[in-house]
Protein backbone atom coordinates (compact mmCIF):
# COMPACT_ATOMS: atom_id res chain seq x y z
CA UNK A 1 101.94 103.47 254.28
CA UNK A 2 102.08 106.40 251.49
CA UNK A 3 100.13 104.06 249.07
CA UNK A 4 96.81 104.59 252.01
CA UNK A 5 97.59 108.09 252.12
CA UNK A 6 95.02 110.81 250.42
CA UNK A 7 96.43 113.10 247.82
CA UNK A 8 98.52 115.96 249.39
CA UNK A 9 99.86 118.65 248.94
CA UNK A 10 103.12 119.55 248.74
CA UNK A 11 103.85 122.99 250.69
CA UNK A 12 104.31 126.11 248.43
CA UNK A 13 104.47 129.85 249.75
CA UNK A 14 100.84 131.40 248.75
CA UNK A 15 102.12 134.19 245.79
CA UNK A 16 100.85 135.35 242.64
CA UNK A 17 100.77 132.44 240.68
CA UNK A 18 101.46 132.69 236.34
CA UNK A 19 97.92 132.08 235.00
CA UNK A 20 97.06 129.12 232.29
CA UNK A 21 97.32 131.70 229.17
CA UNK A 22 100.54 133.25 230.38
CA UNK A 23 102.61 129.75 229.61
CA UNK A 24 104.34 130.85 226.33
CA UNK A 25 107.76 131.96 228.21
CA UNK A 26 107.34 130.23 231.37
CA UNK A 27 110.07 128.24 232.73
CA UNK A 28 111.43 125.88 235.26
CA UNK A 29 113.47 128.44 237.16
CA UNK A 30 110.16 130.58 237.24
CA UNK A 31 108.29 128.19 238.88
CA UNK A 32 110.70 126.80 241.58
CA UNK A 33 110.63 130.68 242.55
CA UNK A 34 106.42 130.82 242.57
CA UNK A 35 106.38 127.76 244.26
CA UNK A 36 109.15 128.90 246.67
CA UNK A 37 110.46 124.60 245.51
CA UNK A 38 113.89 123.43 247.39
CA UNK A 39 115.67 120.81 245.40
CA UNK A 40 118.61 119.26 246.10
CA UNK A 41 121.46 119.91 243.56
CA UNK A 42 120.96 116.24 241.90
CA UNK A 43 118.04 115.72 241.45
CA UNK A 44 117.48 119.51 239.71
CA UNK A 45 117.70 118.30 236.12
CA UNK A 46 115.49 115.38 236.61
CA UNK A 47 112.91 117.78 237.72
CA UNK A 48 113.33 119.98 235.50
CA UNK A 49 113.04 116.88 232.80
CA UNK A 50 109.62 116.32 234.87
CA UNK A 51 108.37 120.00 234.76
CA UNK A 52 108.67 120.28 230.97
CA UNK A 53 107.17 117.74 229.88
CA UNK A 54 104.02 118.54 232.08
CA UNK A 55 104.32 122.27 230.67
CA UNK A 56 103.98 120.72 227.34
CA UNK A 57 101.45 118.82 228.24
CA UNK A 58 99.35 121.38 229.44
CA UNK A 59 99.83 123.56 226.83
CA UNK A 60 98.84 120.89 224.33
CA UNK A 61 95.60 120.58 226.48
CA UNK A 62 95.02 124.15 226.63
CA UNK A 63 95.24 124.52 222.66
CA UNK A 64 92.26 121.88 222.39
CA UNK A 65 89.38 124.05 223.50
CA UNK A 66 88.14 122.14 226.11
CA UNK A 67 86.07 122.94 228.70
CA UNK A 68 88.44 122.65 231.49
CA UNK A 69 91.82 124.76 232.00
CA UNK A 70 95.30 123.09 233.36
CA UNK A 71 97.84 124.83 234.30
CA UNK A 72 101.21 125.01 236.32
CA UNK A 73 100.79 123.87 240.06
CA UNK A 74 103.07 122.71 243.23
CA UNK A 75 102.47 119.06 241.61
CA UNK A 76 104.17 119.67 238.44
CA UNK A 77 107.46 118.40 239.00
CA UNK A 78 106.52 115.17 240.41
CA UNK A 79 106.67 112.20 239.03
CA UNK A 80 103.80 109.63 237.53
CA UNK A 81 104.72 107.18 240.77
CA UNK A 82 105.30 110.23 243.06
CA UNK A 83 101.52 111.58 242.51
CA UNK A 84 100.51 107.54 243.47
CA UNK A 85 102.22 107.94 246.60
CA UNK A 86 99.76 110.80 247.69
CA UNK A 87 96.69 108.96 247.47
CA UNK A 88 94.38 106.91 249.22
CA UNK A 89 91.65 105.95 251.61
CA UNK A 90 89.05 102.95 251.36
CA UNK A 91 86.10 101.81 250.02
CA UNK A 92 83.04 100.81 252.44
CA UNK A 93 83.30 101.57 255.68
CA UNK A 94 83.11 98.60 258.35
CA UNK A 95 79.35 99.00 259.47
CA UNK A 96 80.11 96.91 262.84
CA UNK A 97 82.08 99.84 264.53
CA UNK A 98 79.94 102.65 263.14
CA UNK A 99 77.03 103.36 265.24
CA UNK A 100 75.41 106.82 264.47
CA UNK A 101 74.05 105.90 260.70
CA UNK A 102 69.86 107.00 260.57
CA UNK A 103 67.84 106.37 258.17
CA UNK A 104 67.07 109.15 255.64
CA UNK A 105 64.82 111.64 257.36
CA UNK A 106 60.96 111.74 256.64
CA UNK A 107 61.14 114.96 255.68
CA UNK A 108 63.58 114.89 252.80
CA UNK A 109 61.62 114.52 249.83
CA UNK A 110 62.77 113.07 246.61
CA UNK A 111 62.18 114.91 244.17
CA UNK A 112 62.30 114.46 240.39
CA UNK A 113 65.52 116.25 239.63
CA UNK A 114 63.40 118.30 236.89
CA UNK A 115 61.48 120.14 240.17
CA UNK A 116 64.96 121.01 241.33
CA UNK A 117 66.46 124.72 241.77
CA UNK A 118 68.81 124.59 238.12
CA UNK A 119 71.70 125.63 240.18
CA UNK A 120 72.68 125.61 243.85
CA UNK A 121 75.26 127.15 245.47
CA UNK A 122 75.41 127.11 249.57
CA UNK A 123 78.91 129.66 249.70
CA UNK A 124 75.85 132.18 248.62
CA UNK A 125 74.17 131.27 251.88
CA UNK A 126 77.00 132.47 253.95
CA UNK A 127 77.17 128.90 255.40
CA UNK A 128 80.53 127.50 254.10
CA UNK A 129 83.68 128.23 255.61
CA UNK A 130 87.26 129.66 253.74
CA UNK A 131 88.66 126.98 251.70
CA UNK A 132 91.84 125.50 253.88
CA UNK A 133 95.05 123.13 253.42
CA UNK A 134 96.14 119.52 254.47
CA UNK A 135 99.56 119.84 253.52
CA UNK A 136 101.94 116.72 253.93
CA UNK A 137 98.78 114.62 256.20
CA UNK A 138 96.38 112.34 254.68
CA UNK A 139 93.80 113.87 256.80
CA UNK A 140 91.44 114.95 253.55
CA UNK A 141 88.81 112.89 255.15
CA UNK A 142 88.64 115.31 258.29
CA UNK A 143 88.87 118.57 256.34
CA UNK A 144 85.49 117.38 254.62
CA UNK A 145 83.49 116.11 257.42
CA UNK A 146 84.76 118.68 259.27
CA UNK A 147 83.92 121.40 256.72
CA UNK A 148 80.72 119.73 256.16
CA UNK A 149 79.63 120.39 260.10
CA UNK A 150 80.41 123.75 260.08
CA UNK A 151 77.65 124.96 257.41
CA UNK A 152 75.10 122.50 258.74
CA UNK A 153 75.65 124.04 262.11
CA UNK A 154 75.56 127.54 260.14
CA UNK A 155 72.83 126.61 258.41
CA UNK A 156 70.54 125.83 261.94
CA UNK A 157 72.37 128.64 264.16
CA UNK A 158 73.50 130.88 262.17
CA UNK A 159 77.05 130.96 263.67
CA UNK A 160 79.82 129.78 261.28
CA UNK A 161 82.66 128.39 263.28
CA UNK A 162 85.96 127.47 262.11
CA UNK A 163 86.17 124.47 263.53
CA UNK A 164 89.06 122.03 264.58
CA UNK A 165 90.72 119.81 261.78
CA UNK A 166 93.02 118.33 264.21
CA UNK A 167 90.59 117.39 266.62
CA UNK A 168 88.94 115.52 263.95
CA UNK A 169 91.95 114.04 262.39
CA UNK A 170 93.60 112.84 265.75
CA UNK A 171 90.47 111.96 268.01
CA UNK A 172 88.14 109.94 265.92
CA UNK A 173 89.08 106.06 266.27
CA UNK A 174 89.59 103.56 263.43
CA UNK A 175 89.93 100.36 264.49
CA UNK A 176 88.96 98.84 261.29
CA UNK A 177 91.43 100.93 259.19
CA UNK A 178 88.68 102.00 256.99
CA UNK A 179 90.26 104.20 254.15
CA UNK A 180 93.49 104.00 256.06
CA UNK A 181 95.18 103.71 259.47
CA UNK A 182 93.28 107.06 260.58
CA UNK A 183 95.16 110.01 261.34
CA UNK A 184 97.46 111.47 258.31
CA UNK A 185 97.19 107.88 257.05
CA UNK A 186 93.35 108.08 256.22
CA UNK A 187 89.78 107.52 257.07
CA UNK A 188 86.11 108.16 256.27
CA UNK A 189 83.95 110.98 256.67
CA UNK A 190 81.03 108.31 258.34
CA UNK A 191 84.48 107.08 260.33
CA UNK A 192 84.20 111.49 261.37
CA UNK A 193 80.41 111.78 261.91
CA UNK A 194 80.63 108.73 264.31
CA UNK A 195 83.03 110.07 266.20
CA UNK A 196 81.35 113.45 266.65
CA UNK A 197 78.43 112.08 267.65
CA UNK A 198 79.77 110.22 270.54
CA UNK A 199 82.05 112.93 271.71
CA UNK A 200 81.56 115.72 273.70
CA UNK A 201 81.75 117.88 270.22
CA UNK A 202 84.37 119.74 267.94
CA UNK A 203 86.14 122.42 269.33
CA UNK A 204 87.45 125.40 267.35
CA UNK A 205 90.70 125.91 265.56
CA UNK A 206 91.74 128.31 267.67
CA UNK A 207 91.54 125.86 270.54
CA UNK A 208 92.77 123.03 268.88
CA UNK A 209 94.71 124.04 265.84
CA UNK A 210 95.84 122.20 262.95
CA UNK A 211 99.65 120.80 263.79
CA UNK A 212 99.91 118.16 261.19
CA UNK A 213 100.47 119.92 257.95
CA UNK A 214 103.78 118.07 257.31
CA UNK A 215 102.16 114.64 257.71
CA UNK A 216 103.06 113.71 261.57
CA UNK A 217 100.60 112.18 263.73
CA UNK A 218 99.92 113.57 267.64
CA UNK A 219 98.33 111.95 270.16
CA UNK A 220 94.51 113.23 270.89
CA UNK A 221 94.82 115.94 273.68
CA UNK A 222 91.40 117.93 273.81
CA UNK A 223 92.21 121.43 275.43
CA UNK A 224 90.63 122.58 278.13
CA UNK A 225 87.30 124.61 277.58
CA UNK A 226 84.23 123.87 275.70
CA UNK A 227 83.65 123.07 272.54
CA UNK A 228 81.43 124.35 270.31
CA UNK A 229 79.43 122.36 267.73
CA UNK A 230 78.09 119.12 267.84
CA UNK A 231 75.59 116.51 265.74
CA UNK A 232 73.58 113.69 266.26
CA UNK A 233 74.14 110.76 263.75
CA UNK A 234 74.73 111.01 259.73
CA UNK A 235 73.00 109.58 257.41
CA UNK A 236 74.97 107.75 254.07
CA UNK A 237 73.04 108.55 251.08
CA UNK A 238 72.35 105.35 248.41
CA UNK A 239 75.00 104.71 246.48
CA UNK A 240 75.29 105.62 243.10
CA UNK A 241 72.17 107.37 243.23
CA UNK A 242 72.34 110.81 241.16
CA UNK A 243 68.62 112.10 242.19
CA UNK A 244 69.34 110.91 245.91
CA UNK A 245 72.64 112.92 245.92
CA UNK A 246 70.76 115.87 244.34
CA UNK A 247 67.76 116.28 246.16
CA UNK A 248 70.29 116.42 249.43
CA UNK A 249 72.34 119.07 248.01
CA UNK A 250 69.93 120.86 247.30
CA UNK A 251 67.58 120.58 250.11
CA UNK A 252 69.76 119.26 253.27
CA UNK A 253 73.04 121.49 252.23
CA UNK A 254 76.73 120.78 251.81
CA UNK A 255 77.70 116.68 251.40
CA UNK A 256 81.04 114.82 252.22
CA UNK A 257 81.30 112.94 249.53
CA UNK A 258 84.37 110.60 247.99
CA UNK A 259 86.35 111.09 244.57
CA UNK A 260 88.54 109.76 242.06
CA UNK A 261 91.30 112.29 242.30
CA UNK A 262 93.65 111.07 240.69
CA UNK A 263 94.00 113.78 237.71
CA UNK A 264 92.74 116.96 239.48
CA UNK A 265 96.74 118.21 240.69
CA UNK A 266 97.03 120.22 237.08
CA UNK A 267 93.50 121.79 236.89
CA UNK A 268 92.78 125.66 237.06
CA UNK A 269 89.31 126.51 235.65
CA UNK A 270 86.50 125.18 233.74
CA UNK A 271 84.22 122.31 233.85
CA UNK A 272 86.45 119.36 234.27
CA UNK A 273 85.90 115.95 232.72
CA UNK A 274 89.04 113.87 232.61
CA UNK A 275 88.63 110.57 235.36
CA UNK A 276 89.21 107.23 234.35
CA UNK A 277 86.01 105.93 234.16
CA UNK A 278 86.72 102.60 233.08
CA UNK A 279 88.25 101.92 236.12
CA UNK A 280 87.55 105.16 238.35
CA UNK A 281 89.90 105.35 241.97
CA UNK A 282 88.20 106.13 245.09
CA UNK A 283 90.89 108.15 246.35
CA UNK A 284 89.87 111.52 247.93
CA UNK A 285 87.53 113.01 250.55
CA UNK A 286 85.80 116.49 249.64
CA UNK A 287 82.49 118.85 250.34
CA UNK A 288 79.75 119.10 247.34
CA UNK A 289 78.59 122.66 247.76
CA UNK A 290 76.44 123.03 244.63
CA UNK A 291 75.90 122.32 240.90
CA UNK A 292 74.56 124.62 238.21
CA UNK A 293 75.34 125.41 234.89
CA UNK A 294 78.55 126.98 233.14
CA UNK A 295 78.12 129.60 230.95
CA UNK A 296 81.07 129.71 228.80
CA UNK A 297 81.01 125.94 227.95
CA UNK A 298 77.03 124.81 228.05
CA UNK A 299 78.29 122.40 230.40
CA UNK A 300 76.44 121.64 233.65
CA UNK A 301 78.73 120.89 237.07
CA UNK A 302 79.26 119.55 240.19
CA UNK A 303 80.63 122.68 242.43
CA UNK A 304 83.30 120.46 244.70
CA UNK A 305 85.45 122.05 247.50
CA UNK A 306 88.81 121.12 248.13
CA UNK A 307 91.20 120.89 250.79
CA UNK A 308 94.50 121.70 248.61
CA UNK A 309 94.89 125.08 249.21
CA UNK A 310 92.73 128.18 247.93
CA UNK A 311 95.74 128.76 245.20
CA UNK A 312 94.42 125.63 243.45
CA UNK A 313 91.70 125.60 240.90
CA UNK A 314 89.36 128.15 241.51
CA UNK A 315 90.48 129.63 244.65
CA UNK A 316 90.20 125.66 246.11
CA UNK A 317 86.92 124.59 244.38
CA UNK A 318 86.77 122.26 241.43
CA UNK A 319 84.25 121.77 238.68
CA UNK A 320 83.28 118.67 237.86
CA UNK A 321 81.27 117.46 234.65
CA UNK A 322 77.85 116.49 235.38
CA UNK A 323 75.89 114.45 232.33
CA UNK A 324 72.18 113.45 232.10
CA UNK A 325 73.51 109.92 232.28
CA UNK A 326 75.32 110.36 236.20
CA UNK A 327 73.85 107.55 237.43
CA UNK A 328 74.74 105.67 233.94
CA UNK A 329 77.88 106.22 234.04
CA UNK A 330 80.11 103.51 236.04
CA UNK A 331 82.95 101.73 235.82
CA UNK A 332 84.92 99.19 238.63
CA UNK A 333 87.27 100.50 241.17
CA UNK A 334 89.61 97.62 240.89
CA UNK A 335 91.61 98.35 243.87
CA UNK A 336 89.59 99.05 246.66
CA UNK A 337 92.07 99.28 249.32
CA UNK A 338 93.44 102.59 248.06
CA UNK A 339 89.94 104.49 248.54
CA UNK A 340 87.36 103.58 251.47
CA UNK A 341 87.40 99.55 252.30
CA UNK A 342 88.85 98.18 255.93
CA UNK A 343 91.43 95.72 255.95
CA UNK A 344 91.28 92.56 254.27
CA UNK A 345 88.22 93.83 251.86
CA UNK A 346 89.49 93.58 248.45
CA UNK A 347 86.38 92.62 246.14
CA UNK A 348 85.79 95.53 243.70
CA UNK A 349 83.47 98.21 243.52
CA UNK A 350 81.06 99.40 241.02
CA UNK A 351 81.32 103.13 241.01
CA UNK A 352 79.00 105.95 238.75
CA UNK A 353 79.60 109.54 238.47
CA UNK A 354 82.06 111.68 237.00
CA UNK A 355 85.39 110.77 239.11
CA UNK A 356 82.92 108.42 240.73
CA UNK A 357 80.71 111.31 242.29
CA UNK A 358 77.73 109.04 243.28
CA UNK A 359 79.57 106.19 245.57
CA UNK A 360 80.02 107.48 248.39
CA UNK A 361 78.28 110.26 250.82
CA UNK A 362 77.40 111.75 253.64
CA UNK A 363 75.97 114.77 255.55
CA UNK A 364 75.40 115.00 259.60
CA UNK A 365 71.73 115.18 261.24
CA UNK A 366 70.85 117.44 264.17
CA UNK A 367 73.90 120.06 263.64
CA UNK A 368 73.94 122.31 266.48
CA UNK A 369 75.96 125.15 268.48
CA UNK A 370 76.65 124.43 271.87
């Protein structure tokens, strides 16, 4: 089933980690100890093998003046077919078992994206939670919806919960296997919303904390108590629709939206613009929180949140290229089965966006404390 999985990541002890321009003398030994790494004995050279030529890499990268950084991170030993392995979730979810989809609210205006704030960032709001970690379980999909509720709940009560990830990952049903077998084996943030909708509500980490970081599945046991937040539907934004997935960013607040992320494990700053997108890879479940402009390159952005860790990128948020021609810019996900499709749907996908931005997302209606 690692072929359905999302990318993961693999676990690393949180230290001071060697920055992009600090390469010239770094070595493998150096960054088994940064990434506190346990090999066995013989498989050591083939990693180190690995790890080198990725250094090189990188540095090669790093001499072009780009507008993106790479650097050294807890994927750099692995292999082309080991990175594979950590991917997936599907591509349209079943609309027979999801039952909370509305209709885009009357009072969301589209507007021209000319009439739009030139940058937006909702961490300034105080509405977005502290960027976490799936570790070893596919659960990306539940760290975005999830993620996602808390600032719309933030952003009506004012109260910015940590809410639970497990909850999410464990409770909310899949019968279709829409991107995945649910659990650490993947799902969809609508798959999420649905759930929430129909449940009594999420209840906080600290009531229901996260137990799957090494990839196991547990059955759904809700603790006793109350929980805490709670929504009422979701609506799915038009696909590959750049002013539709502007105007909500900017208006409604943070999206859960789906990604080719298939070459984000070596990034560390900048504006980054390297998906396939001849044939882009719905792979990966994460929260736009803004765009704007970057002042170092000219380039404008995507602001994307992670769930790898806040010692990846920039402290767990990515950058992502954003051209005048968003909408323009497609390509055919070829294998559909590895991002957000149920069983049996293998017909491919035209997707548009850098990394394939614009396919797929989502934000909850009616957010609320309880």
């Amino acid at each position: 089933m690692f072929a359905r999985l999302c990318f993961l990541a693999i676990a690393a002890v949180a230290t001071a980690r060697t920055a992009w321009k600090d390469l010239d003398n770094y070595t493998f030994d150096k960054f088994v100890q940064e990434y506190n790494l346990k090999f066995e004995p013989h498989e050591i050279e083939q990693r180190r093998e690995v790890f080198l030529a990725e250094l090189a890499r990188v540095k090669l990268h790093n001499s072009q003046n780009l507008s993106w950084k790479e650097g050294v991170t807890k994927f750099s030993a692995m292999t082309v077919a080991e990175k594979k392995a950590f991917f997936g979730r599907n591509k349209a979810a079943a609309k027979a078992s999801l039952k909370s989809e509305k209709t885009l609210p009357s009072d969301l205006v589209m507007k021209p994206v000319s009439d739009l704030p030139s940058s937006v960032d909702w961490r300034e709001q105080d509405i977005v939670s502290a960027t976490k970690d799936q570790g070893h379980c596919g659960s990306c999909w539940a760290f975005a919806s999830t993620a996602v509720i808390e600032s719309h709940v933030a952003k009506a009560s004012g109260l910015l919960f940590d809410l639970s990830v497990q909850q999410m990952a464990m409770c909310a049903p899949n019968p279709h296997h829409c991107g995945g077998d649910g659990g650490c084996a993947g799902a969809t943030a609508e798959l999420a919303f649905d759930y929430v909708t129909s449940s009594k509500g999420l209840y906080q980490e600290y009531q229901y904390s996260y137990a799957s970081y090494y990839g196991k599945n547990y059955e759904c046991t809700l603790p006793t108590g109350n929980p805490v937040a709670t929504i009422d539907g979701y609506v799915q934004l038009p696909t590959n629709n750049y002013t539709a997935l502007m105007n909500a960013v900017a208006q409604v607040g943070p999206i859960a939206i789906s990604v080719d992320a298939s070459a984000w494990s070596p990034y560390e700053s900048g504006v980054f613009d390297n998906c396939n997108q001849k044939n882009p890879d719905i792979d990966h479940a994460v929260v736009l929180v803004g765009y704007g402009n970057d002042a170092s390159s000219g380039k404008d952005y995507w602001l994307v949140r992670n769930s790898w860790s806040p010692a990846w990128g920039e402290k767990g948020y990515i950058k992502i290229a954003r051209t005048s021609n968003e909408q323009g810019r497609c390509g055919m996900d070829i294998t559909p089965t590895d991002g957000t499709a149920c069983d049996g749907d293998m017909t491919p996908v035209e997707v548009c966006g850098t990394c394939g931005i614009l396919y797929d997302s989502a934000y909850p209606l009616n957010a609320k404390a309880l």
